[in-house]
N, C-alpha and C. Protein backbone atom coordinates (compact mmCIF):
# COMPACT_ATOMS: atom_id res chain seq x y z
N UNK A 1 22.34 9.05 -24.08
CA UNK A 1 21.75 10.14 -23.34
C UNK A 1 20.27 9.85 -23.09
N UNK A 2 20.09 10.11 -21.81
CA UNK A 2 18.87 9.74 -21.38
C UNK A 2 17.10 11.14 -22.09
N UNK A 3 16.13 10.57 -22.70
CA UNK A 3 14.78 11.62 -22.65
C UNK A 3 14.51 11.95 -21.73
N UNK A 4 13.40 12.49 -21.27
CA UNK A 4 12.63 13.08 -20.48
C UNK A 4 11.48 11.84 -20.78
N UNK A 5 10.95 11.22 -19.64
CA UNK A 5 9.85 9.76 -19.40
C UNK A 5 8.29 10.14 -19.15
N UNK A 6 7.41 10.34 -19.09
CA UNK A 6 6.15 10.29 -18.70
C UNK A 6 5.85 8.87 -18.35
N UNK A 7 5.52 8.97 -16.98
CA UNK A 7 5.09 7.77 -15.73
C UNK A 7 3.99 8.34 -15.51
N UNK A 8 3.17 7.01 -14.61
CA UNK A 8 2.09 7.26 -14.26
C UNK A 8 2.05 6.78 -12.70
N UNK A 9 1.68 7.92 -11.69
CA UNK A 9 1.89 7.86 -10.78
C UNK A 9 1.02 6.32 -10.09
N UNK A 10 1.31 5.40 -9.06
CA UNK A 10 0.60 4.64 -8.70
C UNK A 10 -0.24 4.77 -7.55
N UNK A 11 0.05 6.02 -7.02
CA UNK A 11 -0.47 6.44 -5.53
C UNK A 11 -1.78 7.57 -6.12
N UNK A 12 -1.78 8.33 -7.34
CA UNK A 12 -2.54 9.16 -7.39
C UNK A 12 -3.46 8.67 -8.66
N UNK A 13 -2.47 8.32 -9.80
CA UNK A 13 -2.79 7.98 -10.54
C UNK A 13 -2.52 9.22 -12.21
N UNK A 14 -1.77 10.19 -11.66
CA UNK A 14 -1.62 11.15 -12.34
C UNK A 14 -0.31 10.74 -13.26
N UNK A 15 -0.18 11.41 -14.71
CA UNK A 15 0.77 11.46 -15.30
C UNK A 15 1.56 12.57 -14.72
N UNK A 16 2.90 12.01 -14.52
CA UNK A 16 4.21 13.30 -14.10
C UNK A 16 5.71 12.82 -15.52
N UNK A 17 6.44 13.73 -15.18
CA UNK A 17 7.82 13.61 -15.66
C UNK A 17 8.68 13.13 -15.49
N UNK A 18 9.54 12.44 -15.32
CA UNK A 18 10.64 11.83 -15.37
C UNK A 18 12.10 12.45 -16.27
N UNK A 19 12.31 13.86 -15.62
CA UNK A 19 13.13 14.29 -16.56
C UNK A 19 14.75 13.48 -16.88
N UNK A 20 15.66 13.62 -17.90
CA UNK A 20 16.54 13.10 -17.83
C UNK A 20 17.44 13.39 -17.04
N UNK A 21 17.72 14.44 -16.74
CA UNK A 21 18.31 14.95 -15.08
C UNK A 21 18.28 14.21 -14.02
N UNK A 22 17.08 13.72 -13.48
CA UNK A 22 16.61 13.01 -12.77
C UNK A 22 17.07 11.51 -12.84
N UNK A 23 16.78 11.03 -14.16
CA UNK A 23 17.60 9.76 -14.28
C UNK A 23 19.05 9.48 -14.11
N UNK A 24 19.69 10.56 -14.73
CA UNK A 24 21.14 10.35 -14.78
C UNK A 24 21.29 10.02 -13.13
N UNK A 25 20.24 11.02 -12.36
CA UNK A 25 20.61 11.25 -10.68
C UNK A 25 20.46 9.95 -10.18
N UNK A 26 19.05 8.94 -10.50
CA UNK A 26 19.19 7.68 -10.25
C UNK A 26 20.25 6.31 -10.96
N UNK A 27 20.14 7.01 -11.43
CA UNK A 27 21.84 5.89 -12.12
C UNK A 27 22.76 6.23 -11.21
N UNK A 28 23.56 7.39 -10.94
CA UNK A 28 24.30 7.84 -10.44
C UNK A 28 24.58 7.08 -8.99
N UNK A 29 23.24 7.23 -7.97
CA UNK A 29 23.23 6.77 -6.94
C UNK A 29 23.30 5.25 -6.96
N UNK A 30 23.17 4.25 -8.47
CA UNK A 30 23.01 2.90 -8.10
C UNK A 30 21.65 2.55 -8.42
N UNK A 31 20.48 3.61 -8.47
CA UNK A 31 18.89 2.99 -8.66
C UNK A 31 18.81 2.85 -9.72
N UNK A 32 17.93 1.82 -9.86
CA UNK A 32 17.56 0.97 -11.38
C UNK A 32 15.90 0.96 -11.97
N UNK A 33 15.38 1.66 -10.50
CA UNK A 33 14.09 1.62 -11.09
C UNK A 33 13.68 2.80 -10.91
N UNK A 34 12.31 3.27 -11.88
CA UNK A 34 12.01 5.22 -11.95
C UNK A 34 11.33 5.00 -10.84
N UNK A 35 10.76 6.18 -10.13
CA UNK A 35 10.14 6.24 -9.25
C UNK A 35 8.89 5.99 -9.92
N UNK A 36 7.95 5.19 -8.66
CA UNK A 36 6.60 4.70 -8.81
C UNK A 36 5.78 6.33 -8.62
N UNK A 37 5.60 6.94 -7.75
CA UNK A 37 5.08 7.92 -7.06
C UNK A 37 5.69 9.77 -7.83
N UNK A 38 4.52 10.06 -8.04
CA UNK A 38 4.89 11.77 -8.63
C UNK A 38 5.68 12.40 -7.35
N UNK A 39 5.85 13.34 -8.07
CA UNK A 39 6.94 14.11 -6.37
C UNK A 39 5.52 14.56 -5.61
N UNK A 40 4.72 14.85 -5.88
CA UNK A 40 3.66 15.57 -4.57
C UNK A 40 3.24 14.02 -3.60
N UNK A 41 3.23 12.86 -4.26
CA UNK A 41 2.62 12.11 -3.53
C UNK A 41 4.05 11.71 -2.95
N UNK A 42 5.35 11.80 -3.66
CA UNK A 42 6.52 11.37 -3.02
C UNK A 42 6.94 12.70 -1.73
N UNK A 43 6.62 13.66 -1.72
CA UNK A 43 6.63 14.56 -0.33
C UNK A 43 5.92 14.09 0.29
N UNK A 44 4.54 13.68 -0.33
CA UNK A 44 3.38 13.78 1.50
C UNK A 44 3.95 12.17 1.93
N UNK A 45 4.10 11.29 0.98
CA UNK A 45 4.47 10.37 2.26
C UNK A 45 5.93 9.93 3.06
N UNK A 46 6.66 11.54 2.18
CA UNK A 46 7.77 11.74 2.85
C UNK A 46 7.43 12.40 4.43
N UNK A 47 6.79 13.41 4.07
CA UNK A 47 6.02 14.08 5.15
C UNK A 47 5.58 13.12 6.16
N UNK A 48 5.08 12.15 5.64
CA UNK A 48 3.94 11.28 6.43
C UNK A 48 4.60 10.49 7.81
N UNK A 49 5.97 9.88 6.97
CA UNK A 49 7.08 9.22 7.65
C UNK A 49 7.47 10.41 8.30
N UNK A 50 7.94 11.49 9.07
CA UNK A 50 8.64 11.99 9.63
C UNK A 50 7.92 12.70 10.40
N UNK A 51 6.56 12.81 9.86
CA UNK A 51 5.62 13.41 10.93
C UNK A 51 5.11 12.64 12.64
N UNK A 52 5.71 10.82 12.55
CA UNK A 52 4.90 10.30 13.14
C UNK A 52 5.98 10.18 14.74
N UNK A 53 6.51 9.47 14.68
CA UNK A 53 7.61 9.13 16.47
C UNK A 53 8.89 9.67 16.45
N UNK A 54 9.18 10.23 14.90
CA UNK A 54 10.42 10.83 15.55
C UNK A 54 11.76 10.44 14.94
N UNK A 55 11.00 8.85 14.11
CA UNK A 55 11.80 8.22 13.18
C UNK A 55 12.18 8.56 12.15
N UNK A 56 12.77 7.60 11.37
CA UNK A 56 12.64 7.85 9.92
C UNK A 56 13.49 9.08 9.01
N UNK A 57 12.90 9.19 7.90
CA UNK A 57 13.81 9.90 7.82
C UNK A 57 14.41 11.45 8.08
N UNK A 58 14.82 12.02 9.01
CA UNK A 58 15.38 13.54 9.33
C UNK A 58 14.68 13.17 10.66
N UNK A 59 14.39 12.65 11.11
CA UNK A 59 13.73 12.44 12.51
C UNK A 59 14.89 13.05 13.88
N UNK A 60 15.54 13.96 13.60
CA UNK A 60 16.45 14.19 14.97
C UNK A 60 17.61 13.78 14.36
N UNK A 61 18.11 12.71 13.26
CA UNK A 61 19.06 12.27 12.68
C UNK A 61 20.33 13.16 12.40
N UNK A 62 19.60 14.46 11.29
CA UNK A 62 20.65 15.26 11.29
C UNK A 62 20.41 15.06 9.56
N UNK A 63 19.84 13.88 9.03
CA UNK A 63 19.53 13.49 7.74
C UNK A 63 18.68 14.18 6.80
N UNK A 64 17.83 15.58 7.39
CA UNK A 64 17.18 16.14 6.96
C UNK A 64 16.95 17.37 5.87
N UNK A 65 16.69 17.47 4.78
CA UNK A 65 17.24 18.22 3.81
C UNK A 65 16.80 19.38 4.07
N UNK A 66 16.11 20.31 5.44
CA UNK A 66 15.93 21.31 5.72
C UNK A 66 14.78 21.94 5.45
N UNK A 67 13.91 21.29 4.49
CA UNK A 67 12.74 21.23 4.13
C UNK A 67 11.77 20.75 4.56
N UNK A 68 11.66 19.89 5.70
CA UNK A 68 10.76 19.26 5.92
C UNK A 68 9.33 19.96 6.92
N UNK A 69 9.49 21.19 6.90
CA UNK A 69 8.49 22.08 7.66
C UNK A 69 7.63 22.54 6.82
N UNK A 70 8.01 22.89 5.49
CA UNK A 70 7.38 23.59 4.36
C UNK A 70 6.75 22.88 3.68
N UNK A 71 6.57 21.58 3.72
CA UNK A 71 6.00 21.20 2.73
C UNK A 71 6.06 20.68 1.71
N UNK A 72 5.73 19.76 0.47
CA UNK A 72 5.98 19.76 -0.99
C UNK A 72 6.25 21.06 -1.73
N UNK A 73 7.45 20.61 -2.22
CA UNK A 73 7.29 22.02 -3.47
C UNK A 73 6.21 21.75 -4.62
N UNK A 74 6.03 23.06 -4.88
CA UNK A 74 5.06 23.75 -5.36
C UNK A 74 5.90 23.86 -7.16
N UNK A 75 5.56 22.64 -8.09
CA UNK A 75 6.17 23.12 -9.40
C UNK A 75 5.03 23.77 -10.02
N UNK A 76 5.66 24.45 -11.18
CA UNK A 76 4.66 25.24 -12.43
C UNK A 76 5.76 24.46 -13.69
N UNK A 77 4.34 24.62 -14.82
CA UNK A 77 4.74 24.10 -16.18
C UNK A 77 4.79 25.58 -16.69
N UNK A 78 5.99 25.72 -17.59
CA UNK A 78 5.97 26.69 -18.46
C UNK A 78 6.42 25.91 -20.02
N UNK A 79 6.18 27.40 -20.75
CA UNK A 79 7.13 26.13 -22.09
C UNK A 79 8.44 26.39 -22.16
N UNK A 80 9.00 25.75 -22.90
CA UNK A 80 10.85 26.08 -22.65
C UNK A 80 11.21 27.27 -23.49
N UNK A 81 11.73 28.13 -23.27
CA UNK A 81 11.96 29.31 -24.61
C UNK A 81 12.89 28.71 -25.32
N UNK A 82 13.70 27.75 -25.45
CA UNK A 82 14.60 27.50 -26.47
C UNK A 82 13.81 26.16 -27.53
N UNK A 83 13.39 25.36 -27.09
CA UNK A 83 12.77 23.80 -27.93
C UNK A 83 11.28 24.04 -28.15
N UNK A 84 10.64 24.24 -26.53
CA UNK A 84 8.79 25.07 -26.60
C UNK A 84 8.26 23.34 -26.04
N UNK A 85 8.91 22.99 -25.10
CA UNK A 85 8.94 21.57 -24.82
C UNK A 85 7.97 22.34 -23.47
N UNK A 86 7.80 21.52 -22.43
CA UNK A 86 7.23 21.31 -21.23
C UNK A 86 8.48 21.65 -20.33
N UNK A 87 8.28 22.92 -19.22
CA UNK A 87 9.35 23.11 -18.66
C UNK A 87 8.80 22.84 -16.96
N UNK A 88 9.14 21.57 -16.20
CA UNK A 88 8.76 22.08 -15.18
C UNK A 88 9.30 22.81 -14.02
N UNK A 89 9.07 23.87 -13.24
CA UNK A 89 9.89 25.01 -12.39
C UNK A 89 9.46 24.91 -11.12
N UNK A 90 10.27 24.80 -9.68
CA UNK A 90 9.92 25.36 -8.45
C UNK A 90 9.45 26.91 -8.54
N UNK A 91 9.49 27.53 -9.42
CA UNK A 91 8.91 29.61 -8.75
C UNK A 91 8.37 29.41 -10.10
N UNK A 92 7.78 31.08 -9.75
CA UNK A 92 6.73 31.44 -10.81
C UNK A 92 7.09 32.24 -11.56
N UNK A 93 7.31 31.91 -13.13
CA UNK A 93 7.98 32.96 -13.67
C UNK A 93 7.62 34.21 -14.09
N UNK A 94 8.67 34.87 -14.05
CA UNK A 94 7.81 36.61 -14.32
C UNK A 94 7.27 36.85 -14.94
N UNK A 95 7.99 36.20 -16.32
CA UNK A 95 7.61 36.63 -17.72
C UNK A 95 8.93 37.47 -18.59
N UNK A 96 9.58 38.34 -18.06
CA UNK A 96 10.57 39.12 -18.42
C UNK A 96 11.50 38.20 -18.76
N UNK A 97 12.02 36.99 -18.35
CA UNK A 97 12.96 36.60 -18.29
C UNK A 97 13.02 35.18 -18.76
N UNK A 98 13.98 34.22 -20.18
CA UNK A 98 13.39 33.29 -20.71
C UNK A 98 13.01 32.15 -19.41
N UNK A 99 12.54 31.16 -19.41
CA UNK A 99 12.60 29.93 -18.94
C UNK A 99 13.45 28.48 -19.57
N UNK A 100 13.78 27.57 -19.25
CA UNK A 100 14.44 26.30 -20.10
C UNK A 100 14.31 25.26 -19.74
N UNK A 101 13.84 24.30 -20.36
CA UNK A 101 13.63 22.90 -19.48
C UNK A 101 15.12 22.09 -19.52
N UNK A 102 14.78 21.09 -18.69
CA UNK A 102 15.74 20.77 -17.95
C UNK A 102 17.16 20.25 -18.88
N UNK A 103 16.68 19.54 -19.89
CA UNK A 103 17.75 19.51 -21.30
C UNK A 103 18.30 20.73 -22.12
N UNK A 104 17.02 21.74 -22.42
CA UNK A 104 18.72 22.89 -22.80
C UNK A 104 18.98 23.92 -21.51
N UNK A 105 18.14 23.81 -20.71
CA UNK A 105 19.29 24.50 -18.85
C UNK A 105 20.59 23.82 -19.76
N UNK A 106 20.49 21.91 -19.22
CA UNK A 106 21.77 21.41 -19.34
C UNK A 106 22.92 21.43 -20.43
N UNK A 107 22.20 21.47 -21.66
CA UNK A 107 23.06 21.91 -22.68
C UNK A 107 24.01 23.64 -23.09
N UNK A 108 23.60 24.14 -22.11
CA UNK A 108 23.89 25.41 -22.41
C UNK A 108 23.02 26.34 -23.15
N UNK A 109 21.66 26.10 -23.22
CA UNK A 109 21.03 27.22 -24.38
C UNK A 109 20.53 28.39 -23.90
N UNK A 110 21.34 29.11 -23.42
CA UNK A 110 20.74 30.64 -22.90
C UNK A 110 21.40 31.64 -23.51
């Protein structure tokens, strides 16, 4: 079973996550190597490519994950209510309601 990785981005230079979720997802597809690039620098030069002739990727293709108008998502760190690990989240949590990082989401701990 795969951890959760701390990389260091090469485009920004920032430490990000590498959750195990994420890995299983690159195994899955066949990839062998973690990503070089944090996700904010991996949107903008997703962004960057699709902004320019039309190419690339979602360019008119049909390939486009529907997102590509909005922007990078926007994560927040919370702590996990079940371990108290580093949880990272697309929304902002209320507070009312626990949070879980991405290992007990997957294990079932709610």
């Amino acid at each position: 079973m795969s951890v959760d990785q701390t990389l260091r981005c090469r485009e920004c230079g920032v430490d990000f996550i590498w959750t195990a979720g994420e890995q299983e997802f690159y195994q899955s597809r066949g990839l062998t190597n973690p990503p070089s690039r944090c996700p904010s620098c991996r949107a903008a030069r997703k962004a960057a490519m699709n902004g320019g002739s039309g190419g690339g990727y979602g360019g008119g293709g049909g390939y486009s994950s529907g997102r590509s108008d909005r922007g990078p998502r926007e994560m927040h760190e919370v702590t996990c209510a079940s371990c108290g690990g580093v949880a990272r989240v697309p929304f902002v949590p209320r507070g009312d309601r626990p949070v879980y990082c991405s290992d007990c989401f997957r294990a079932g701990v709610r």
